[in-house]
N, C-alpha and C. Protein backbone atom coordinates (compact mmCIF):
# COMPACT_ATOMS: atom_id res chain seq x y z
N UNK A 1 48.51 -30.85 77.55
CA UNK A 1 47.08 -31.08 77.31
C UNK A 1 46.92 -32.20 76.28
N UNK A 2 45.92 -33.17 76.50
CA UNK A 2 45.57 -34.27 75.55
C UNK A 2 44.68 -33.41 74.62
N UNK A 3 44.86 -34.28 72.90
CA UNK A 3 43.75 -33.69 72.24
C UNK A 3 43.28 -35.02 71.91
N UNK A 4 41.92 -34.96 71.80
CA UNK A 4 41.47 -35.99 71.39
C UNK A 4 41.07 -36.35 69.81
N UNK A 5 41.12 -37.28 69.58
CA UNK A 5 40.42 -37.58 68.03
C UNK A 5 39.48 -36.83 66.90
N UNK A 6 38.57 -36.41 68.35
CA UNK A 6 37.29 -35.52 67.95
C UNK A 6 37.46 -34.39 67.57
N UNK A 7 38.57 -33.91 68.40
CA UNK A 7 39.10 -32.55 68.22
C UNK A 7 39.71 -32.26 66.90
N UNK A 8 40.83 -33.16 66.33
CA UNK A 8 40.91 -33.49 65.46
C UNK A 8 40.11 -33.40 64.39
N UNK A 9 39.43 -33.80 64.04
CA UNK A 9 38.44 -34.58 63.07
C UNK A 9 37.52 -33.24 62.82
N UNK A 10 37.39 -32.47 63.80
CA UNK A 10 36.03 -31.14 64.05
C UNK A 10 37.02 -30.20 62.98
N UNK A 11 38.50 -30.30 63.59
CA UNK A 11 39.45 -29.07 62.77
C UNK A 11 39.66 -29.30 61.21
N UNK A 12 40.12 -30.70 60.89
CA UNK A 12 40.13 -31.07 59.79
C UNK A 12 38.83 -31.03 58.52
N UNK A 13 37.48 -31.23 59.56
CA UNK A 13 36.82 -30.96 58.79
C UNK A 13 36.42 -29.22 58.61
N UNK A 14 36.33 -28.58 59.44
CA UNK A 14 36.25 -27.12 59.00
C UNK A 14 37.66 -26.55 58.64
N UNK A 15 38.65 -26.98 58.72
CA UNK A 15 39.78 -26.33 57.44
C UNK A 15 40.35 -26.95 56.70
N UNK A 16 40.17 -28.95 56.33
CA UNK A 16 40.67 -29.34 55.45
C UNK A 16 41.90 -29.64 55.70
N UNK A 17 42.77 -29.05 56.91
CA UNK A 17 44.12 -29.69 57.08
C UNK A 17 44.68 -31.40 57.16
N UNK A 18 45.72 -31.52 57.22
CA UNK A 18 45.92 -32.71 57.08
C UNK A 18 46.14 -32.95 58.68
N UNK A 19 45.77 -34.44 58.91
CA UNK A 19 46.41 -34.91 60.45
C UNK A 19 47.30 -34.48 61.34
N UNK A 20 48.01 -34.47 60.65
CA UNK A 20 49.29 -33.58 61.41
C UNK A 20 49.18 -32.66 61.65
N UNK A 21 49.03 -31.52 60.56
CA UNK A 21 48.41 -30.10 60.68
C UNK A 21 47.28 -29.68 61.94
N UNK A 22 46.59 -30.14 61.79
CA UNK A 22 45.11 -30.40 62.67
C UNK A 22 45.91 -30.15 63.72
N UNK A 23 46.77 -31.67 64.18
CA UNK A 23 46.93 -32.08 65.63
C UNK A 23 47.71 -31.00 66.24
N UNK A 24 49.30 -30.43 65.63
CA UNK A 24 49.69 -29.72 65.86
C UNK A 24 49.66 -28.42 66.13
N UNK A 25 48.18 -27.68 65.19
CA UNK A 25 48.08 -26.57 65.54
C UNK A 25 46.78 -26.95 66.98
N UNK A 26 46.51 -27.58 66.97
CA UNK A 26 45.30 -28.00 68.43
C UNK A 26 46.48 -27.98 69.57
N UNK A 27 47.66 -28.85 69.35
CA UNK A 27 48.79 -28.09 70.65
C UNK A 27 49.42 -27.79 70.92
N UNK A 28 49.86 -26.37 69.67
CA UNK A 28 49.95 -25.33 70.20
C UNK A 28 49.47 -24.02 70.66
N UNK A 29 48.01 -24.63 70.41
CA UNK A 29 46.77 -23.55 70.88
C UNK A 29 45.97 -24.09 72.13
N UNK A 30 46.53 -25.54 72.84
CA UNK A 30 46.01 -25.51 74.46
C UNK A 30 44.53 -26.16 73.68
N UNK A 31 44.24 -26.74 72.64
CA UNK A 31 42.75 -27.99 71.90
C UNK A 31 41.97 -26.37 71.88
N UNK A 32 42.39 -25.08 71.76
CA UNK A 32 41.52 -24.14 71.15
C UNK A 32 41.34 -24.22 69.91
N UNK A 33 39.75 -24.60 69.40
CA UNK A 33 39.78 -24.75 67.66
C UNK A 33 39.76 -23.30 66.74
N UNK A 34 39.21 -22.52 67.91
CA UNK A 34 39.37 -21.01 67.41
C UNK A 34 40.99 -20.67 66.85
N UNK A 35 41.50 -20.62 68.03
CA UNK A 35 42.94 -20.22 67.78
C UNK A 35 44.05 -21.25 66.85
N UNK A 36 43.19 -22.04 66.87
CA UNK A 36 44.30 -23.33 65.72
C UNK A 36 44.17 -23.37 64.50
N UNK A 37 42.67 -22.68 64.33
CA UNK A 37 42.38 -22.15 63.04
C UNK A 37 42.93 -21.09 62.41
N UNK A 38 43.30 -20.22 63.11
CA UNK A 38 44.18 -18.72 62.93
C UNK A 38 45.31 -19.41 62.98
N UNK A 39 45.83 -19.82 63.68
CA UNK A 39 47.11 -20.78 63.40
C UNK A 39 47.47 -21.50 61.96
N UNK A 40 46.32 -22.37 61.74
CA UNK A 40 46.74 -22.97 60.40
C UNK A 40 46.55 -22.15 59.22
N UNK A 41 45.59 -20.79 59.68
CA UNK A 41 45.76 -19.49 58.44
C UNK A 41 47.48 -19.01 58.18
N UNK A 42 47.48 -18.76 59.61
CA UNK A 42 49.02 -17.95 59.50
C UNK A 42 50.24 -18.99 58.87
N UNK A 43 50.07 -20.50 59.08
CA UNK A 43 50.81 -21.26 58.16
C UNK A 43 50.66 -21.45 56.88
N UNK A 44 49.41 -21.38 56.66
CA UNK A 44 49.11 -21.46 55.18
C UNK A 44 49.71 -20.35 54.69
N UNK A 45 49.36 -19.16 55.29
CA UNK A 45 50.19 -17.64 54.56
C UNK A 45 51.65 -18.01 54.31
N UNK A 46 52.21 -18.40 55.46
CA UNK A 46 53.65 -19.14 55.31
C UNK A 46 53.88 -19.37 54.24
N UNK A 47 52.92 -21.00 54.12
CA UNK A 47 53.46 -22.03 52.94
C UNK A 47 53.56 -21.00 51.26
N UNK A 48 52.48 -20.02 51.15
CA UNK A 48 52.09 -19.37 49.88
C UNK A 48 53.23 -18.40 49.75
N UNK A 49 53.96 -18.07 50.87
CA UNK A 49 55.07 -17.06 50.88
C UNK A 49 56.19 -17.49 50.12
N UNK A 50 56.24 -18.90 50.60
CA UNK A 50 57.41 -19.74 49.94
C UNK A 50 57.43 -19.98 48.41
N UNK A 51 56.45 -20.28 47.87
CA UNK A 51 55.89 -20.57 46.53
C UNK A 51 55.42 -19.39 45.79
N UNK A 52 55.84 -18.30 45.91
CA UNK A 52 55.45 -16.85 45.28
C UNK A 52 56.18 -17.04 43.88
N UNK A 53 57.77 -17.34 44.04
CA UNK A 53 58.59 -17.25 43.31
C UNK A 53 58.29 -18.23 42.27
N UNK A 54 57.73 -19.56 42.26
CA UNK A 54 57.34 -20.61 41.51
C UNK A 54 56.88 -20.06 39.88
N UNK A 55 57.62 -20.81 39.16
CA UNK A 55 56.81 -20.68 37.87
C UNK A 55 55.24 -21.18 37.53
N UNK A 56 54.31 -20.39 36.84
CA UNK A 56 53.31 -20.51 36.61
C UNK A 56 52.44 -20.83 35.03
N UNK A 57 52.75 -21.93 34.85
CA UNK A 57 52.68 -21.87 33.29
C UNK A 57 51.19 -22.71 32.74
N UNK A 58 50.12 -23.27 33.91
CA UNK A 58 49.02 -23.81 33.16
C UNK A 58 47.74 -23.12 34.11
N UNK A 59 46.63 -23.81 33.85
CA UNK A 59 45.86 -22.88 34.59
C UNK A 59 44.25 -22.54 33.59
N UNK A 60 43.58 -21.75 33.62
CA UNK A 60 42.41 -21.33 33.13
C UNK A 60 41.48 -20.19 32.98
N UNK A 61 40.90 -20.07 32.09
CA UNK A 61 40.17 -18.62 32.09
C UNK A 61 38.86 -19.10 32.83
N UNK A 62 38.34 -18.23 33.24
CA UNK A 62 37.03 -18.59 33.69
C UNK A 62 36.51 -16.75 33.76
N UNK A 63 34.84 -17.27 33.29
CA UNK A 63 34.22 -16.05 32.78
C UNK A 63 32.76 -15.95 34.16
N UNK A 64 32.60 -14.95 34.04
CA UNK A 64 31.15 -14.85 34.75
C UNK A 64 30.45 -13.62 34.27
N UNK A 65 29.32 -13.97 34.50
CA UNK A 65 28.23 -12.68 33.51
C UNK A 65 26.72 -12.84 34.65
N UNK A 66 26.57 -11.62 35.09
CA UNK A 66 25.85 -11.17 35.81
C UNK A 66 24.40 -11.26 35.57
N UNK A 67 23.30 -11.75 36.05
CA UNK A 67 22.22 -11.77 35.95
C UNK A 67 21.97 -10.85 35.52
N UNK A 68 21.16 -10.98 33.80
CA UNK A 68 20.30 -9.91 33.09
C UNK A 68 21.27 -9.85 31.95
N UNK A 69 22.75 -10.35 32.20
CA UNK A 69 23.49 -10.15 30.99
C UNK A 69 23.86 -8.90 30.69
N UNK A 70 24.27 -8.04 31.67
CA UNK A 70 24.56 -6.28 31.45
C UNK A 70 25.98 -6.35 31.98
N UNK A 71 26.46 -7.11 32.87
CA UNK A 71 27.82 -7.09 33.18
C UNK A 71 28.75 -8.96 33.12
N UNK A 72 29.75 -8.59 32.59
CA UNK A 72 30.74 -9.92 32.47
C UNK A 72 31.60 -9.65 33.05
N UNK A 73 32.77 -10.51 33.10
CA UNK A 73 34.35 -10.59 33.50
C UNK A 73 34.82 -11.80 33.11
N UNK A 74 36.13 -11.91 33.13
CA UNK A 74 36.67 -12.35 32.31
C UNK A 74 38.59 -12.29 33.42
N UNK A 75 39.02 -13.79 33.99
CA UNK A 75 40.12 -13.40 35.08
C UNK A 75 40.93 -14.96 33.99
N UNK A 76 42.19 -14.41 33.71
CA UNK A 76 43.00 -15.66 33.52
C UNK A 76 44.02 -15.90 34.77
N UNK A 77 43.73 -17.35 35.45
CA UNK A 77 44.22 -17.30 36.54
C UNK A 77 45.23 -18.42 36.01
N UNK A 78 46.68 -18.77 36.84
CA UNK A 78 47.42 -19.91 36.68
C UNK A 78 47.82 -20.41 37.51
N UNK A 79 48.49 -21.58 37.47
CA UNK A 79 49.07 -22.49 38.83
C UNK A 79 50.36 -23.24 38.11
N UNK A 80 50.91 -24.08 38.76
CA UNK A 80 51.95 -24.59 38.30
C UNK A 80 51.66 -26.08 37.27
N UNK A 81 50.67 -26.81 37.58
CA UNK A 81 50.37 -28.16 37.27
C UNK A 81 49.14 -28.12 36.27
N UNK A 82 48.76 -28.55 35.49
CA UNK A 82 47.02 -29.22 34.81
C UNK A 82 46.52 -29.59 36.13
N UNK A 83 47.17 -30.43 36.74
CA UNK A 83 46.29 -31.38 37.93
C UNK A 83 46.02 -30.12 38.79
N UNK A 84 46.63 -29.60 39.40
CA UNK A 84 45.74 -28.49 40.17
C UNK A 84 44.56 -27.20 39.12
N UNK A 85 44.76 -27.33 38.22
CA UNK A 85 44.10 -26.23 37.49
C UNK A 85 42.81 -26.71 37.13
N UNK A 86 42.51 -28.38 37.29
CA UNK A 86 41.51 -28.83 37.34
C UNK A 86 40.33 -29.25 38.31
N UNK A 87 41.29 -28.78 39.73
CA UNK A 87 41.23 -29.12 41.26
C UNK A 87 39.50 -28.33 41.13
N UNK A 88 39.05 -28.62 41.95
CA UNK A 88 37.56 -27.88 42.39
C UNK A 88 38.11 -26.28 43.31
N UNK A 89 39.12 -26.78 44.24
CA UNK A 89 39.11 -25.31 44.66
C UNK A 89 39.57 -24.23 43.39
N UNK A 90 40.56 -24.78 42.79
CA UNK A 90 41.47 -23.99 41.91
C UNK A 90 40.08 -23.36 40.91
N UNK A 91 39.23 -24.23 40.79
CA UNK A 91 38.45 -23.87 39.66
C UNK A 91 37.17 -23.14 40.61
N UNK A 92 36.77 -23.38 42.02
CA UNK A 92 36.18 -22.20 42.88
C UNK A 92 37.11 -20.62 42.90
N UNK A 93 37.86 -20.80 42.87
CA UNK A 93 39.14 -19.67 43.17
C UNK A 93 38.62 -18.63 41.69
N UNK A 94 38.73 -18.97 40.56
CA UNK A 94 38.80 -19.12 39.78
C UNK A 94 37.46 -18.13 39.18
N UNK A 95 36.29 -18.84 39.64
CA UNK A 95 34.41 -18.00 39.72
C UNK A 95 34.94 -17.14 40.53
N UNK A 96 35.29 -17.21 41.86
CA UNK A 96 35.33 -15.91 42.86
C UNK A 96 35.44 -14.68 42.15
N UNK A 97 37.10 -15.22 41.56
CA UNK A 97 37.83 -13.80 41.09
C UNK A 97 36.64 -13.13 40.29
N UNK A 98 36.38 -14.09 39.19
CA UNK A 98 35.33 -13.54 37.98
C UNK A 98 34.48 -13.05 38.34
N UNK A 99 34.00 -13.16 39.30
CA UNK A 99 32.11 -12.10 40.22
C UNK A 99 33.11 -11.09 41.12
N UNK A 100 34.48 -11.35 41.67
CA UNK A 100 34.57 -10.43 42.40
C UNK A 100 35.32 -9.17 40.67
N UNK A 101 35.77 -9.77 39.80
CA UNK A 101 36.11 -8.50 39.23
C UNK A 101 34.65 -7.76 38.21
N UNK A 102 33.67 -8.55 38.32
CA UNK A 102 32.36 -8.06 37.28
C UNK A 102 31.81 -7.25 38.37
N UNK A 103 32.05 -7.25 39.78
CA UNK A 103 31.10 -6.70 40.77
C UNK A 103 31.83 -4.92 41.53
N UNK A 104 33.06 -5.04 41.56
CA UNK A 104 33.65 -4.40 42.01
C UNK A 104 34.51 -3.85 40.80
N UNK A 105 34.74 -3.83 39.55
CA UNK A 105 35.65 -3.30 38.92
C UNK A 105 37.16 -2.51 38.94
N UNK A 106 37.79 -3.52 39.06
CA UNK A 106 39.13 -3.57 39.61
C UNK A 106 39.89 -2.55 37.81
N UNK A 107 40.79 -2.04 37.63
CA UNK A 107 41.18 -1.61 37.11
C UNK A 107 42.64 -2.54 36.38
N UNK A 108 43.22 -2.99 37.45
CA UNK A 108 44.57 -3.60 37.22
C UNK A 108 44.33 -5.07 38.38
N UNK A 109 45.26 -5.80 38.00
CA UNK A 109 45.05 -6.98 38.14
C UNK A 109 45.67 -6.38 40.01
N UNK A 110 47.09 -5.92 40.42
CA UNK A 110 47.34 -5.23 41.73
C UNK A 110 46.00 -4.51 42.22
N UNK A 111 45.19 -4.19 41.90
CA UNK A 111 43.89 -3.10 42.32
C UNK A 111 42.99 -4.66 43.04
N UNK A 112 42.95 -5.27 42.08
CA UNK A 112 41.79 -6.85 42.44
C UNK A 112 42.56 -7.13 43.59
N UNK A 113 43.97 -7.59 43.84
CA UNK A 113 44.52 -8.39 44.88
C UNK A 113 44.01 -7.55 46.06
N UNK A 114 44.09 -5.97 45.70
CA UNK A 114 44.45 -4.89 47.08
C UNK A 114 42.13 -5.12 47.82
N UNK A 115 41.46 -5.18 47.16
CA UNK A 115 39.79 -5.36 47.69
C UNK A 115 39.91 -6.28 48.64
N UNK A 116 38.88 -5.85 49.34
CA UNK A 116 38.32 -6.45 49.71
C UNK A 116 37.39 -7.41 49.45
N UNK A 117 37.36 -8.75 49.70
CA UNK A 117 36.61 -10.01 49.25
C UNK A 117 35.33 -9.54 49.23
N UNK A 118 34.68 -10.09 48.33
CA UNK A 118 32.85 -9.52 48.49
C UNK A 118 32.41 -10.28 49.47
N UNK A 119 32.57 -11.60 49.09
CA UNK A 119 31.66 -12.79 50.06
C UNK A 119 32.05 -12.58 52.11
N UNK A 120 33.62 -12.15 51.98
CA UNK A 120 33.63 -11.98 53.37
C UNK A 120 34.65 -10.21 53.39
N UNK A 121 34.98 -9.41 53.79
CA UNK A 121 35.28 -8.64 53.85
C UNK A 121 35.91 -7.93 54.97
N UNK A 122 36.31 -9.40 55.99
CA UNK A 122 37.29 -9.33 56.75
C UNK A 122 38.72 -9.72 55.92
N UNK A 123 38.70 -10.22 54.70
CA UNK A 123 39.81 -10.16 53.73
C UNK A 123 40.31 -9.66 53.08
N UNK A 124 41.14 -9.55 52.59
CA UNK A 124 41.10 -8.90 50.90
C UNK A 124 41.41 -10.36 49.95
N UNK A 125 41.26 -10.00 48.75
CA UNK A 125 40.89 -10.72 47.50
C UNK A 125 42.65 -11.69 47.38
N UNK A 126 43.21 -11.03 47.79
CA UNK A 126 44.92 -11.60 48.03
C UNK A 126 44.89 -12.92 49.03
N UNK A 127 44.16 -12.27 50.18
CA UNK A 127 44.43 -13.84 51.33
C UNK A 127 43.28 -14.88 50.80
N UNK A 128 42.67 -14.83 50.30
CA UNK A 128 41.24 -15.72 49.20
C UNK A 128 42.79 -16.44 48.57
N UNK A 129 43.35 -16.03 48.03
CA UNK A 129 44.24 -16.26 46.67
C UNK A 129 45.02 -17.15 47.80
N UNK A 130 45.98 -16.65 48.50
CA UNK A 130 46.85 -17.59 49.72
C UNK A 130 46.13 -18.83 50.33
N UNK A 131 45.25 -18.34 50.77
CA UNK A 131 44.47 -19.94 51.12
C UNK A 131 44.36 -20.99 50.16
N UNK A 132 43.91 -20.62 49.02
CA UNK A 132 44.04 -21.42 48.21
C UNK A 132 45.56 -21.71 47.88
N UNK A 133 46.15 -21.29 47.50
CA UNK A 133 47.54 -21.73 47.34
C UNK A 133 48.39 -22.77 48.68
N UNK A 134 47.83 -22.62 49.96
CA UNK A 134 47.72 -23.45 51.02
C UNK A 134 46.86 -24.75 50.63
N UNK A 135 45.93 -24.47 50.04
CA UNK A 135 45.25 -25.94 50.23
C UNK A 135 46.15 -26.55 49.14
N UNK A 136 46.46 -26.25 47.96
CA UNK A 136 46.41 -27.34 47.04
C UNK A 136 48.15 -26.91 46.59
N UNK A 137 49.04 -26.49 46.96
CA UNK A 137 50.15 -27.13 47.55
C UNK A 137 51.13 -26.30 46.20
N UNK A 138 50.66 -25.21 45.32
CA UNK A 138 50.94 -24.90 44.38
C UNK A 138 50.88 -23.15 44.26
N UNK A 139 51.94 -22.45 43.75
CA UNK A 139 51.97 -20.93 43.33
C UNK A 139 50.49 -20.90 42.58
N UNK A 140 49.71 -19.40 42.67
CA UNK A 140 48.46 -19.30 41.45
C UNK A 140 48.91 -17.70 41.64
N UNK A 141 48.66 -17.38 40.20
CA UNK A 141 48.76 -15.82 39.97
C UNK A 141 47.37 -15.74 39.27
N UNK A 142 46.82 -14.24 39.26
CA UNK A 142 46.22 -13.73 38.31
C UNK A 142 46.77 -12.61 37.39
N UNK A 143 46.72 -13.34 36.30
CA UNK A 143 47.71 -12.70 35.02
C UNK A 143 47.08 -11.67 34.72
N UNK A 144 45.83 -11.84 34.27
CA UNK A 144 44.74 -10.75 33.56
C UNK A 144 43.74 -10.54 34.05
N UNK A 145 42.69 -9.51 33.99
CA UNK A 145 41.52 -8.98 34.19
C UNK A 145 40.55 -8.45 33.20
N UNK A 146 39.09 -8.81 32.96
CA UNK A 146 38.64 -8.19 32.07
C UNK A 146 37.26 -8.09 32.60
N UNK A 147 36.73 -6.62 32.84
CA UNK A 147 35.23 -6.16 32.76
C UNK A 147 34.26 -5.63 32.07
N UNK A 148 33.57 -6.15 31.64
CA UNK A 148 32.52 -5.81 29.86
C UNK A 148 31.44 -5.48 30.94
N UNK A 149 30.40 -4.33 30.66
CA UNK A 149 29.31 -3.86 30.56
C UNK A 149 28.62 -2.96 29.39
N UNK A 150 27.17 -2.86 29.38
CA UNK A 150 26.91 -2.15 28.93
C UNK A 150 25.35 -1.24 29.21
């Protein structure tokens, strides 16, 4: 099967893959963008499998506090580089955790990975974490957790 350019270009822009990526998962899915998309998930899981073991030594806190000011959180997340810890996803990744641990109150940092994602909840809070570690080419842990209310 030919893929065309377009095809291309449609995949890359709804998952961000690179050219190659794109083209390759388009044929081995027969130019299905559905199935090439699940494809480039299940590689990305791959790539994050590989990089588990990676040391993690820079990275950022990031806080969030709930409309009305009655609930906070508080997630120190890390990656391997400054340059990714400054990345936009790394630093989206980053808010998630913080509303998903002020919203759901995770106990232990293993309890946060094991939820389910708020925003979509065909996930859990772990494959959020893998994707990202797919896009931007680097190990990320979450070290700590912290939930303040009152």
């Amino acid at each position: 099967m030919k893929i065309s350019m377009e095809q291309i270009k449609q995949l890359r822009e709804e998952t961000k893959a690179g050219v190659m990526d794109a083209r390759q998962a388009l044929v081995e899915n027969d130019g299905d963008i559905k199935k090439a998309k699940e494809w480039l998930v299940k590689k990305g899981l791959d790539k994050a499998a590989k990089k588990a073991d990676r040391e993690t030594c820079e990275g950022l806190v990031e806080s969030y506090i709930h409309h009305g000011g009655r609930v906070g959180a508080i997630v120190k997340l890390t990656c391997e580089t400054d340059f990714v810890a400054r990345t936009d996803e790394f630093k989206t990744l980053a808010r998630e955790l913080a509303m998903q641990v002020a919203s759901m109150d995770p106990q232990t940092v293993d309890e946060l990975l094991a939820q389910d994602y708020i925003r979509d909840t065909s996930k859990k809070v772990e494959d959020l974490i893998k994707e990202t570690i797919a896009k931007v080419g680097e190990n990320i842990k979450v070290e700590e957790i912290k939930r303040m209310g009152v």
